[in-house]
N, C-alpha and C. Protein backbone atom coordinates (compact mmCIF):
# COMPACT_ATOMS: atom_id res chain seq x y z
N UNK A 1 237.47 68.69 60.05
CA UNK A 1 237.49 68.49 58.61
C UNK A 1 236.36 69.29 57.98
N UNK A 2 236.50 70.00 56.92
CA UNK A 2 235.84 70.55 55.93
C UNK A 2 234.77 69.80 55.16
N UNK A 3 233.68 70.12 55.54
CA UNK A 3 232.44 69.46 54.51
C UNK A 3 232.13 70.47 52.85
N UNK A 4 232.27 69.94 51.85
CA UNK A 4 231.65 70.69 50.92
C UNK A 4 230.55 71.13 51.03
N UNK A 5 230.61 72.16 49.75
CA UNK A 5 229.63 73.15 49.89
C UNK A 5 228.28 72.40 49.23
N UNK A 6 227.19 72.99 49.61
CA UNK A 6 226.21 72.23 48.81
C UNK A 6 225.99 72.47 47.29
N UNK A 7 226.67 73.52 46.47
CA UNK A 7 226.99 73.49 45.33
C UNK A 7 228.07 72.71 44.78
N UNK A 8 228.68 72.01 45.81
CA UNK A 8 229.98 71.25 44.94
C UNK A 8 229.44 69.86 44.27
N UNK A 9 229.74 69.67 43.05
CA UNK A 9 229.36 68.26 42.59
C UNK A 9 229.95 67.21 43.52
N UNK A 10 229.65 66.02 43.59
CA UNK A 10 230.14 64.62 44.00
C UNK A 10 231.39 64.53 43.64
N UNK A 11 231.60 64.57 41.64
CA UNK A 11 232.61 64.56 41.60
C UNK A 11 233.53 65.01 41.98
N UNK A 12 233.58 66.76 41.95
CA UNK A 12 234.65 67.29 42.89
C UNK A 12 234.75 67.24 44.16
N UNK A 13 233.78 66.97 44.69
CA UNK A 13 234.15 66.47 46.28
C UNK A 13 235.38 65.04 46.09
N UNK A 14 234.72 63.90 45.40
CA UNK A 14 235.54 62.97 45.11
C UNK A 14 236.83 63.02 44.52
N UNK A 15 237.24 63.94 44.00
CA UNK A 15 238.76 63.81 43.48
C UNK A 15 239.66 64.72 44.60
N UNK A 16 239.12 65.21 45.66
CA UNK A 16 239.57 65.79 46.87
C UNK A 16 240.49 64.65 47.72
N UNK A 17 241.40 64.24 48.13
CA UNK A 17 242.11 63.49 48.90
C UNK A 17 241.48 63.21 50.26
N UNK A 18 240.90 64.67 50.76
CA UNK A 18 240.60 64.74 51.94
C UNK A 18 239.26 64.44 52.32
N UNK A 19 238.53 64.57 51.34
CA UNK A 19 237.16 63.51 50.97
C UNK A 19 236.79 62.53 51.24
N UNK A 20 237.95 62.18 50.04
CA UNK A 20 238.21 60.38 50.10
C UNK A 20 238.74 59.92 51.41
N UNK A 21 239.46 60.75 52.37
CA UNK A 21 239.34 59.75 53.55
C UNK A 21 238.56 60.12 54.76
N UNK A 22 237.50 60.81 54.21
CA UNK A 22 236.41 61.30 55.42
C UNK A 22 235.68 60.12 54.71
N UNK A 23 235.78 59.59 53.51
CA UNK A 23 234.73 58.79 53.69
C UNK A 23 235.46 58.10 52.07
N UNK A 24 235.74 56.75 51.98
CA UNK A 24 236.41 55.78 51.51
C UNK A 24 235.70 55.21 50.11
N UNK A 25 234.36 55.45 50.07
CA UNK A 25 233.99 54.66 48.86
C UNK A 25 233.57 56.02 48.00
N UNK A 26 233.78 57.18 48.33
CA UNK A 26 234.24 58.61 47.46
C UNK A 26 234.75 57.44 46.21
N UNK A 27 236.04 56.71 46.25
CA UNK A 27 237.04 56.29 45.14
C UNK A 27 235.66 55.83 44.20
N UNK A 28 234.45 55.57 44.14
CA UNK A 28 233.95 55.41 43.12
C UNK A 28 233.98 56.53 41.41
N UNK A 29 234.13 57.25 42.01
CA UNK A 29 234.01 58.48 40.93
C UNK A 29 235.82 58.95 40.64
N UNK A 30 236.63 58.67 40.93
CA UNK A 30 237.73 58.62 40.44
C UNK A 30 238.72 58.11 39.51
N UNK A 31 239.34 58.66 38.56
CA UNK A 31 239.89 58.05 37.83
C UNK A 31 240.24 56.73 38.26
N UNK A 32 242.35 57.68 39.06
CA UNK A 32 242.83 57.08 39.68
C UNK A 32 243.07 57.45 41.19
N UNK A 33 243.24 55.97 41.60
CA UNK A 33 242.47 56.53 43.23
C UNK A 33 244.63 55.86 43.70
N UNK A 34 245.06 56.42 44.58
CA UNK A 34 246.32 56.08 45.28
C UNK A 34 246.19 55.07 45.61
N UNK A 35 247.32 54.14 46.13
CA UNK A 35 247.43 52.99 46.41
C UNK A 35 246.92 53.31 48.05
N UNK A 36 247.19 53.90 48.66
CA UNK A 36 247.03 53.99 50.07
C UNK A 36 245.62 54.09 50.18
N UNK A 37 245.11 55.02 49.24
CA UNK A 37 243.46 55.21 49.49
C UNK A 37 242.44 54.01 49.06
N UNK A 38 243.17 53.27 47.97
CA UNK A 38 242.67 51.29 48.21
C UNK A 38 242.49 50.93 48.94
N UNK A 39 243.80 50.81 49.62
CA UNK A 39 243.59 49.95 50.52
C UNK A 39 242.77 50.48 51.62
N UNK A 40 242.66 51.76 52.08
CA UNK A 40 241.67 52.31 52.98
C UNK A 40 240.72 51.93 52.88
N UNK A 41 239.58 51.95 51.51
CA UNK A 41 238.62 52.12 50.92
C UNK A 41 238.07 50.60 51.23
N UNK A 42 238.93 49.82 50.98
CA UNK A 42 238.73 48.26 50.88
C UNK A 42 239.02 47.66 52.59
N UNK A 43 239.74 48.44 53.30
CA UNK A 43 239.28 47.84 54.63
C UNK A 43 237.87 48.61 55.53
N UNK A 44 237.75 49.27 54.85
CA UNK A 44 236.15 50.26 55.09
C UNK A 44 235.38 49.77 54.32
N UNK A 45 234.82 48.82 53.80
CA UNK A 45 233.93 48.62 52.79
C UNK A 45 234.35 47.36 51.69
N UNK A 46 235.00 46.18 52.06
CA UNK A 46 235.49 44.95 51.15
C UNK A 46 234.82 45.20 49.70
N UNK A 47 233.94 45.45 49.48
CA UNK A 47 232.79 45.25 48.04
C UNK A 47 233.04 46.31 47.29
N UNK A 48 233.99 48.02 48.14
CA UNK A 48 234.30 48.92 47.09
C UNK A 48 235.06 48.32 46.19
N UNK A 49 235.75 47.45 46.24
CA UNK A 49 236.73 47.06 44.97
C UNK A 49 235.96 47.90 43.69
N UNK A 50 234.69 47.07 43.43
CA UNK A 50 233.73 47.28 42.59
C UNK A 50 233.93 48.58 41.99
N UNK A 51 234.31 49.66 42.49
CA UNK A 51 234.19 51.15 42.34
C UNK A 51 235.84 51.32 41.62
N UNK A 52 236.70 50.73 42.11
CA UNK A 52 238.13 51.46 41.93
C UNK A 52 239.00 51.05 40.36
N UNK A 53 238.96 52.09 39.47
CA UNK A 53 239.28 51.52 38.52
C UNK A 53 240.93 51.52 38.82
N UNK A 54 241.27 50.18 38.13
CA UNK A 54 242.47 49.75 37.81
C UNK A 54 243.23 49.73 39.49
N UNK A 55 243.13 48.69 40.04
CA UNK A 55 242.95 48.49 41.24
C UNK A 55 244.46 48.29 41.74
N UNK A 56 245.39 48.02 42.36
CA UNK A 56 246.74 47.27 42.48
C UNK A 56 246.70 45.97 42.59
N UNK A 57 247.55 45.12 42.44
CA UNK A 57 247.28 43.42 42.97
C UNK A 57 247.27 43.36 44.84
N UNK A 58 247.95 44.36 45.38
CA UNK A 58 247.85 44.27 46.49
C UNK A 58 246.09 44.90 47.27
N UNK A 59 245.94 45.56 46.71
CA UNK A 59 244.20 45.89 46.79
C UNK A 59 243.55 45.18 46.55
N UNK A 60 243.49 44.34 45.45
CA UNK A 60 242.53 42.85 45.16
C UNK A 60 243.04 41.93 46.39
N UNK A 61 243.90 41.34 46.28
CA UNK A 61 244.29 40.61 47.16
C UNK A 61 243.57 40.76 48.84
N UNK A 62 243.48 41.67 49.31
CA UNK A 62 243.28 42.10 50.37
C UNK A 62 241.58 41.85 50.25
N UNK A 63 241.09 42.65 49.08
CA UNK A 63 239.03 42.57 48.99
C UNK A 63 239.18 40.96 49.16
N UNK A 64 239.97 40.30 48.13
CA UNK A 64 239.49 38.79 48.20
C UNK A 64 239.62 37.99 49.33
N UNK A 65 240.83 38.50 50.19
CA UNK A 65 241.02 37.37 51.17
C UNK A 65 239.55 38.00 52.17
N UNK A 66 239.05 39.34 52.51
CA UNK A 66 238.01 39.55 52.82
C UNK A 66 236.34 38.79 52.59
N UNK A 67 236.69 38.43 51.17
CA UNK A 67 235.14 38.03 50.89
C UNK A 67 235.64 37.53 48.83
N UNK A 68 235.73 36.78 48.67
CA UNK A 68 236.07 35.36 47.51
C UNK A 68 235.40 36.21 46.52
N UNK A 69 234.11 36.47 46.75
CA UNK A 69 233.39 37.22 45.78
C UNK A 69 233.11 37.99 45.06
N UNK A 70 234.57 38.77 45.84
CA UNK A 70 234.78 39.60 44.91
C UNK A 70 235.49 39.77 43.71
N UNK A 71 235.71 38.51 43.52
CA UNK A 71 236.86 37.99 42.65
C UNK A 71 235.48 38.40 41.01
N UNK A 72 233.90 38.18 41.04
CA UNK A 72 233.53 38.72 39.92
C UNK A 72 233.57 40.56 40.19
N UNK A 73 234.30 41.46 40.13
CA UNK A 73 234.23 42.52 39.71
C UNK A 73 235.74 42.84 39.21
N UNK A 74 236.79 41.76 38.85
CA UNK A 74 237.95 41.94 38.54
C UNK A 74 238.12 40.89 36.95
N UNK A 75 238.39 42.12 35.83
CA UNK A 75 238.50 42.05 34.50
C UNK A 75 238.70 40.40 34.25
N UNK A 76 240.52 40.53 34.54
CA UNK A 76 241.17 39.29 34.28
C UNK A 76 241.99 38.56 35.25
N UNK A 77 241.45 37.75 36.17
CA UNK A 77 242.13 37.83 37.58
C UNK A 77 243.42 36.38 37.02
N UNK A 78 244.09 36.78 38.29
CA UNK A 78 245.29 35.77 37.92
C UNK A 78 245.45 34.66 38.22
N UNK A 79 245.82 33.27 38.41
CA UNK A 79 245.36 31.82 38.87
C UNK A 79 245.87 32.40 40.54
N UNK A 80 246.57 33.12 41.05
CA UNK A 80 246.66 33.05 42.48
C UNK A 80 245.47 33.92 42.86
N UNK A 81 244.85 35.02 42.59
CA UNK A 81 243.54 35.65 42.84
C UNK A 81 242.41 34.62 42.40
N UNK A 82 241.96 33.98 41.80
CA UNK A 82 241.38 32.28 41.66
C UNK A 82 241.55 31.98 42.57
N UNK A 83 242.58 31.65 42.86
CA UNK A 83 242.97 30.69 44.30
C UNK A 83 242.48 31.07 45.89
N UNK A 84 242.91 32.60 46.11
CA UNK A 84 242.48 33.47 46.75
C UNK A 84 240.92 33.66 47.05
N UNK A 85 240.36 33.51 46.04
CA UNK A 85 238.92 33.25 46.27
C UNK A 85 238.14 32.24 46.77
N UNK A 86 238.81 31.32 45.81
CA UNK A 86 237.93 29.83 46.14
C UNK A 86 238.27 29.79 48.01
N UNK A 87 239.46 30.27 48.43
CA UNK A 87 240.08 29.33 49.26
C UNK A 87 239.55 29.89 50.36
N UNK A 88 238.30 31.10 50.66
CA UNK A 88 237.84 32.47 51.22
C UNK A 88 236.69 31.87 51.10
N UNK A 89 236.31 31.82 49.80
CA UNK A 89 234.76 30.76 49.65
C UNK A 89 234.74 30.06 48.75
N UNK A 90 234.19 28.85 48.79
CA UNK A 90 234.14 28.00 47.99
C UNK A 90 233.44 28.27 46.64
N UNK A 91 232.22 29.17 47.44
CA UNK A 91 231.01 29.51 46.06
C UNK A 91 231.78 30.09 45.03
N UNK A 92 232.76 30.78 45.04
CA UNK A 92 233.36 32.34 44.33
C UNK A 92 233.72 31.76 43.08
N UNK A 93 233.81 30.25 42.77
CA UNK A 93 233.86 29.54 41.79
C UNK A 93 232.96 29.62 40.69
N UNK A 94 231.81 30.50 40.61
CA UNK A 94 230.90 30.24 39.95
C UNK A 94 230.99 31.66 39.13
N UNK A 95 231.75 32.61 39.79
CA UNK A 95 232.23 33.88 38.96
C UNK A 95 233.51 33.73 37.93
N UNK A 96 233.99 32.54 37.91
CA UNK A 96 235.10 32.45 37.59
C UNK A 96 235.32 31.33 36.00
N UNK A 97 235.66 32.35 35.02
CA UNK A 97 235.43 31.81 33.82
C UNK A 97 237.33 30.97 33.45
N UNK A 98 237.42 30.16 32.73
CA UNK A 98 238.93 29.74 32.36
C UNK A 98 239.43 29.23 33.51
N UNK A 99 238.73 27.91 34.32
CA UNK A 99 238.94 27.39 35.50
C UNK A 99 239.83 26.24 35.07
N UNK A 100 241.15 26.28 36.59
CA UNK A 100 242.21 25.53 36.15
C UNK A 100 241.55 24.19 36.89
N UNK A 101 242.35 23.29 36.89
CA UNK A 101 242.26 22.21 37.66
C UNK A 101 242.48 22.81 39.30
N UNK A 102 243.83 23.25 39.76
CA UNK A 102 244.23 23.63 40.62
C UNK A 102 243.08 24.62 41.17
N UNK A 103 242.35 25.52 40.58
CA UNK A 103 241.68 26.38 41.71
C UNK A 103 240.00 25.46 41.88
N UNK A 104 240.02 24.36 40.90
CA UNK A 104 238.71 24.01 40.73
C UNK A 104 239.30 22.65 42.57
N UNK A 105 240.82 22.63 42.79
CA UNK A 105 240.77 21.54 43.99
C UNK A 105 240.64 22.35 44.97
N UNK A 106 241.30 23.78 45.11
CA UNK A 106 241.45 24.47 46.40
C UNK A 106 239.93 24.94 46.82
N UNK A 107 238.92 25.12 45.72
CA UNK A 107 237.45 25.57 45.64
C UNK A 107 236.52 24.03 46.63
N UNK A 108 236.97 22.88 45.89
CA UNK A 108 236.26 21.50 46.36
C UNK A 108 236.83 21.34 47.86
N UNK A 109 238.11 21.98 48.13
CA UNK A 109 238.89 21.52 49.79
C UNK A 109 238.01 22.52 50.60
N UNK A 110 237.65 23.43 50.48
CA UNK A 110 236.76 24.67 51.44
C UNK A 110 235.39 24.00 51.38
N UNK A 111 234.87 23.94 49.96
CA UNK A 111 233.31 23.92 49.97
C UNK A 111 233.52 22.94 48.95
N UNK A 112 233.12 21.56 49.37
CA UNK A 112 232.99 20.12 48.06
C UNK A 112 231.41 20.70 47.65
N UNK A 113 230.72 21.02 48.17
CA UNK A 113 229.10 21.38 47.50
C UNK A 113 229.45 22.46 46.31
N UNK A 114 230.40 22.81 46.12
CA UNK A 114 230.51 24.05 45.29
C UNK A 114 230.88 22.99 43.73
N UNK A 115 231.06 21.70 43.70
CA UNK A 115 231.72 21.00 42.61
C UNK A 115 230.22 21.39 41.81
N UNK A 116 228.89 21.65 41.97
CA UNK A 116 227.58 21.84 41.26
C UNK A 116 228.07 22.46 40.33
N UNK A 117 229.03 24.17 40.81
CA UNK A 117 229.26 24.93 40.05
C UNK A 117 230.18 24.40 38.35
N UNK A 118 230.80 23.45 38.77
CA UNK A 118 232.75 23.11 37.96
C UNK A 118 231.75 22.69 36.77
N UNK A 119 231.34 23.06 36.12
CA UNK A 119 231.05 22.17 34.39
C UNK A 119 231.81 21.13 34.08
N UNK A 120 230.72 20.10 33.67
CA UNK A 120 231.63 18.66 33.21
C UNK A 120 233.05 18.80 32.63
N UNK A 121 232.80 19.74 31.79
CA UNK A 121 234.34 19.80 31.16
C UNK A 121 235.44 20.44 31.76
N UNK A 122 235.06 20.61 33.20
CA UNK A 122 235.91 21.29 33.88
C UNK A 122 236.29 19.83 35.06
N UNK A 123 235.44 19.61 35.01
CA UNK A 123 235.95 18.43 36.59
C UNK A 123 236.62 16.98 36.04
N UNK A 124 237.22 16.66 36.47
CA UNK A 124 238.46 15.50 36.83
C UNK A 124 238.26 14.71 37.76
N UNK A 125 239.48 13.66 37.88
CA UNK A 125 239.00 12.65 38.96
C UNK A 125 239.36 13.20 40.04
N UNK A 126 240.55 13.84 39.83
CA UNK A 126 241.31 14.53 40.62
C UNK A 126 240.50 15.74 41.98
N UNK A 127 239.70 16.42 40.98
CA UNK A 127 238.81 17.21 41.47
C UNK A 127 237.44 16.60 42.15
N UNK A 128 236.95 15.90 41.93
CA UNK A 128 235.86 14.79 42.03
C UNK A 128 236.50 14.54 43.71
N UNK A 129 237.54 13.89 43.49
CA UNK A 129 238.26 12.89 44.42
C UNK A 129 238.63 13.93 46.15
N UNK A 130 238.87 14.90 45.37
CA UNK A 130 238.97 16.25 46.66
C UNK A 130 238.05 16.59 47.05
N UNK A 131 236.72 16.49 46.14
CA UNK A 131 235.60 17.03 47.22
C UNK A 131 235.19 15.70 48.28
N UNK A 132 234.89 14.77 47.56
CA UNK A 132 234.58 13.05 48.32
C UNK A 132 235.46 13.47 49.53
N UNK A 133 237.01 13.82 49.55
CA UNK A 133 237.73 13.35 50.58
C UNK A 133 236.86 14.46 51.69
N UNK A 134 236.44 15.37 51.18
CA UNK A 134 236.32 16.69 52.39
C UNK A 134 234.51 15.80 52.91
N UNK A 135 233.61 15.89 51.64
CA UNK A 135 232.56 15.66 52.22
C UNK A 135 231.85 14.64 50.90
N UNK A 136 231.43 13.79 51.21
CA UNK A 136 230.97 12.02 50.30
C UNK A 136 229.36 12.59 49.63
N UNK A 137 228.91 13.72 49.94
CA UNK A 137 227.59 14.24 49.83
C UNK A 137 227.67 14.49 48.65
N UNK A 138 229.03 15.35 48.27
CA UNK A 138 229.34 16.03 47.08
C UNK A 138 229.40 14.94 45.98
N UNK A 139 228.96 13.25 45.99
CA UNK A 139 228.77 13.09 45.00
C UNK A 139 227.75 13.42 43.98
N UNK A 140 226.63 14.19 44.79
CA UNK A 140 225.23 14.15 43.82
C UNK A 140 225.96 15.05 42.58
N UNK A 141 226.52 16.01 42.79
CA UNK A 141 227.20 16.87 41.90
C UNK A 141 227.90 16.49 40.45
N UNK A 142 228.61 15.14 40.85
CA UNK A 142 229.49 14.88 40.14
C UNK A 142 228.50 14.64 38.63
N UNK A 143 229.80 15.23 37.73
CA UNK A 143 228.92 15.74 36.34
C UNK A 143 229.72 14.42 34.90
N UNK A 144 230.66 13.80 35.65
CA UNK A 144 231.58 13.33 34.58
C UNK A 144 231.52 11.71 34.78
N UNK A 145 231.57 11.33 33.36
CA UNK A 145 230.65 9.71 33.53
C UNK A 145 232.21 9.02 33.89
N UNK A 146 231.63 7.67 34.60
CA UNK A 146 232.46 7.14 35.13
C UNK A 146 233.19 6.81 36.41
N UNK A 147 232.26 7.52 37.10
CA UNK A 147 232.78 7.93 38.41
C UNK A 147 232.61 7.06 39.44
N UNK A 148 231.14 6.15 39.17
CA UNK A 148 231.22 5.49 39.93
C UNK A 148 232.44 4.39 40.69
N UNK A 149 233.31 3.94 39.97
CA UNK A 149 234.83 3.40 40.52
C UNK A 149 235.08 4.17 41.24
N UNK A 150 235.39 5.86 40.94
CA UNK A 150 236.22 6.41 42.19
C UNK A 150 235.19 6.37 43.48
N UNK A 151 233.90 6.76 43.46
CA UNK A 151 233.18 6.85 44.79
C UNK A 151 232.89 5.33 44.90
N UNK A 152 233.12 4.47 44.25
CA UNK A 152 233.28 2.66 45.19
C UNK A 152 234.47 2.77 46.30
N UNK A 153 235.32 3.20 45.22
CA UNK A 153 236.62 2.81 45.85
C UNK A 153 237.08 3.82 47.05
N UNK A 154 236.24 5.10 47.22
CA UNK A 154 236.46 6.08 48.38
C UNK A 154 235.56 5.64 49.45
N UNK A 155 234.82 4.89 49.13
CA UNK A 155 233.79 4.17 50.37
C UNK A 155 234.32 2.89 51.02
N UNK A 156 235.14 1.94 50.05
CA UNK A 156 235.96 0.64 50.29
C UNK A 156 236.67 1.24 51.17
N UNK A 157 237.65 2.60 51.01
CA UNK A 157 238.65 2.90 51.60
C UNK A 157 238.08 3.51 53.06
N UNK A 158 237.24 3.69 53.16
CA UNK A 158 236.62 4.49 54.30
C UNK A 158 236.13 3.75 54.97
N UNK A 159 236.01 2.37 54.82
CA UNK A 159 235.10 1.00 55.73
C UNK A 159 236.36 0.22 56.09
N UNK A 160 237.73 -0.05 55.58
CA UNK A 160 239.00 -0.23 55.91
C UNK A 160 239.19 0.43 57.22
């Protein structure tokens, strides 16, 4: 393979095809980068997401099931990329603005310590109740008054 010249900019090295797969996170400086060279880029390097504008859903998909976290370098992600994250890591919840119920349970079933992250106005009993079942620690977290009934009644049920 051909190395550029030492007068060639980055950029034009980077919009080279053959560049980009001598070496995968090139796609930073590219418009648009191919679907094939995503996914390259992203099994060489999970965190290039960061670099690739306008990414495919199948390219996110793939960074996230890699590492949750990457779910903050994506605009407007979709409740299954939410899901995808939490469910990879629990923490990835804390990048994640317009939280449903549903990704705030699949987030508490991986990591119940992550409920710190869920803002009162985000957590439920429902949600509350999923982290208790995984781990009883995760009550210090709990942000929403009233709760004490459900963690009585998950301790009654646990001495049964």
């Amino acid at each position: 393979m051909q190395t550029p010249k030492s007068n060639t900019t980055f950029k034009n090295v980077a919009s080279r095809p053959e560049f980009i797969l001598h070496d995968p996170l090139n796609v930073r400086d590219m418009e648009s980068v191919p679907f094939d060279l995503q996914m390259k880029s992203i099994k060489e390097d999970h965190k290039s997401l960061r670099w690739i504008a306008n990414p495919y859903e199948e390219t996110i998909m793939l960074a996230l099931a890699e590492d949750g976290d990457n779910i903050k370098f994506i605009g407007n992600p979709t409740p299954e990329m939410m899901i995808a994250a939490v469910k990879q890591t629990g923490w990835a919840v804390d990048y994640i603005d317009n939280l449903t119920e549903d990704v705030c349970i699949a987030c508490v079933q991986k990591e119940p310590m992550a409920l710190f992250y869920i803002k009162p106005e985000n957590q439920t009993e429902r949600i509350v109740c999923a982290a208790l079942a995984v781990n009883k620690e995760a009550k210090k977290f709990i942000k929403i008054p009233h709760t004490e009934a459900i963690v009585a009644e998950l301790v009654l049920h646990e001495l049964k």
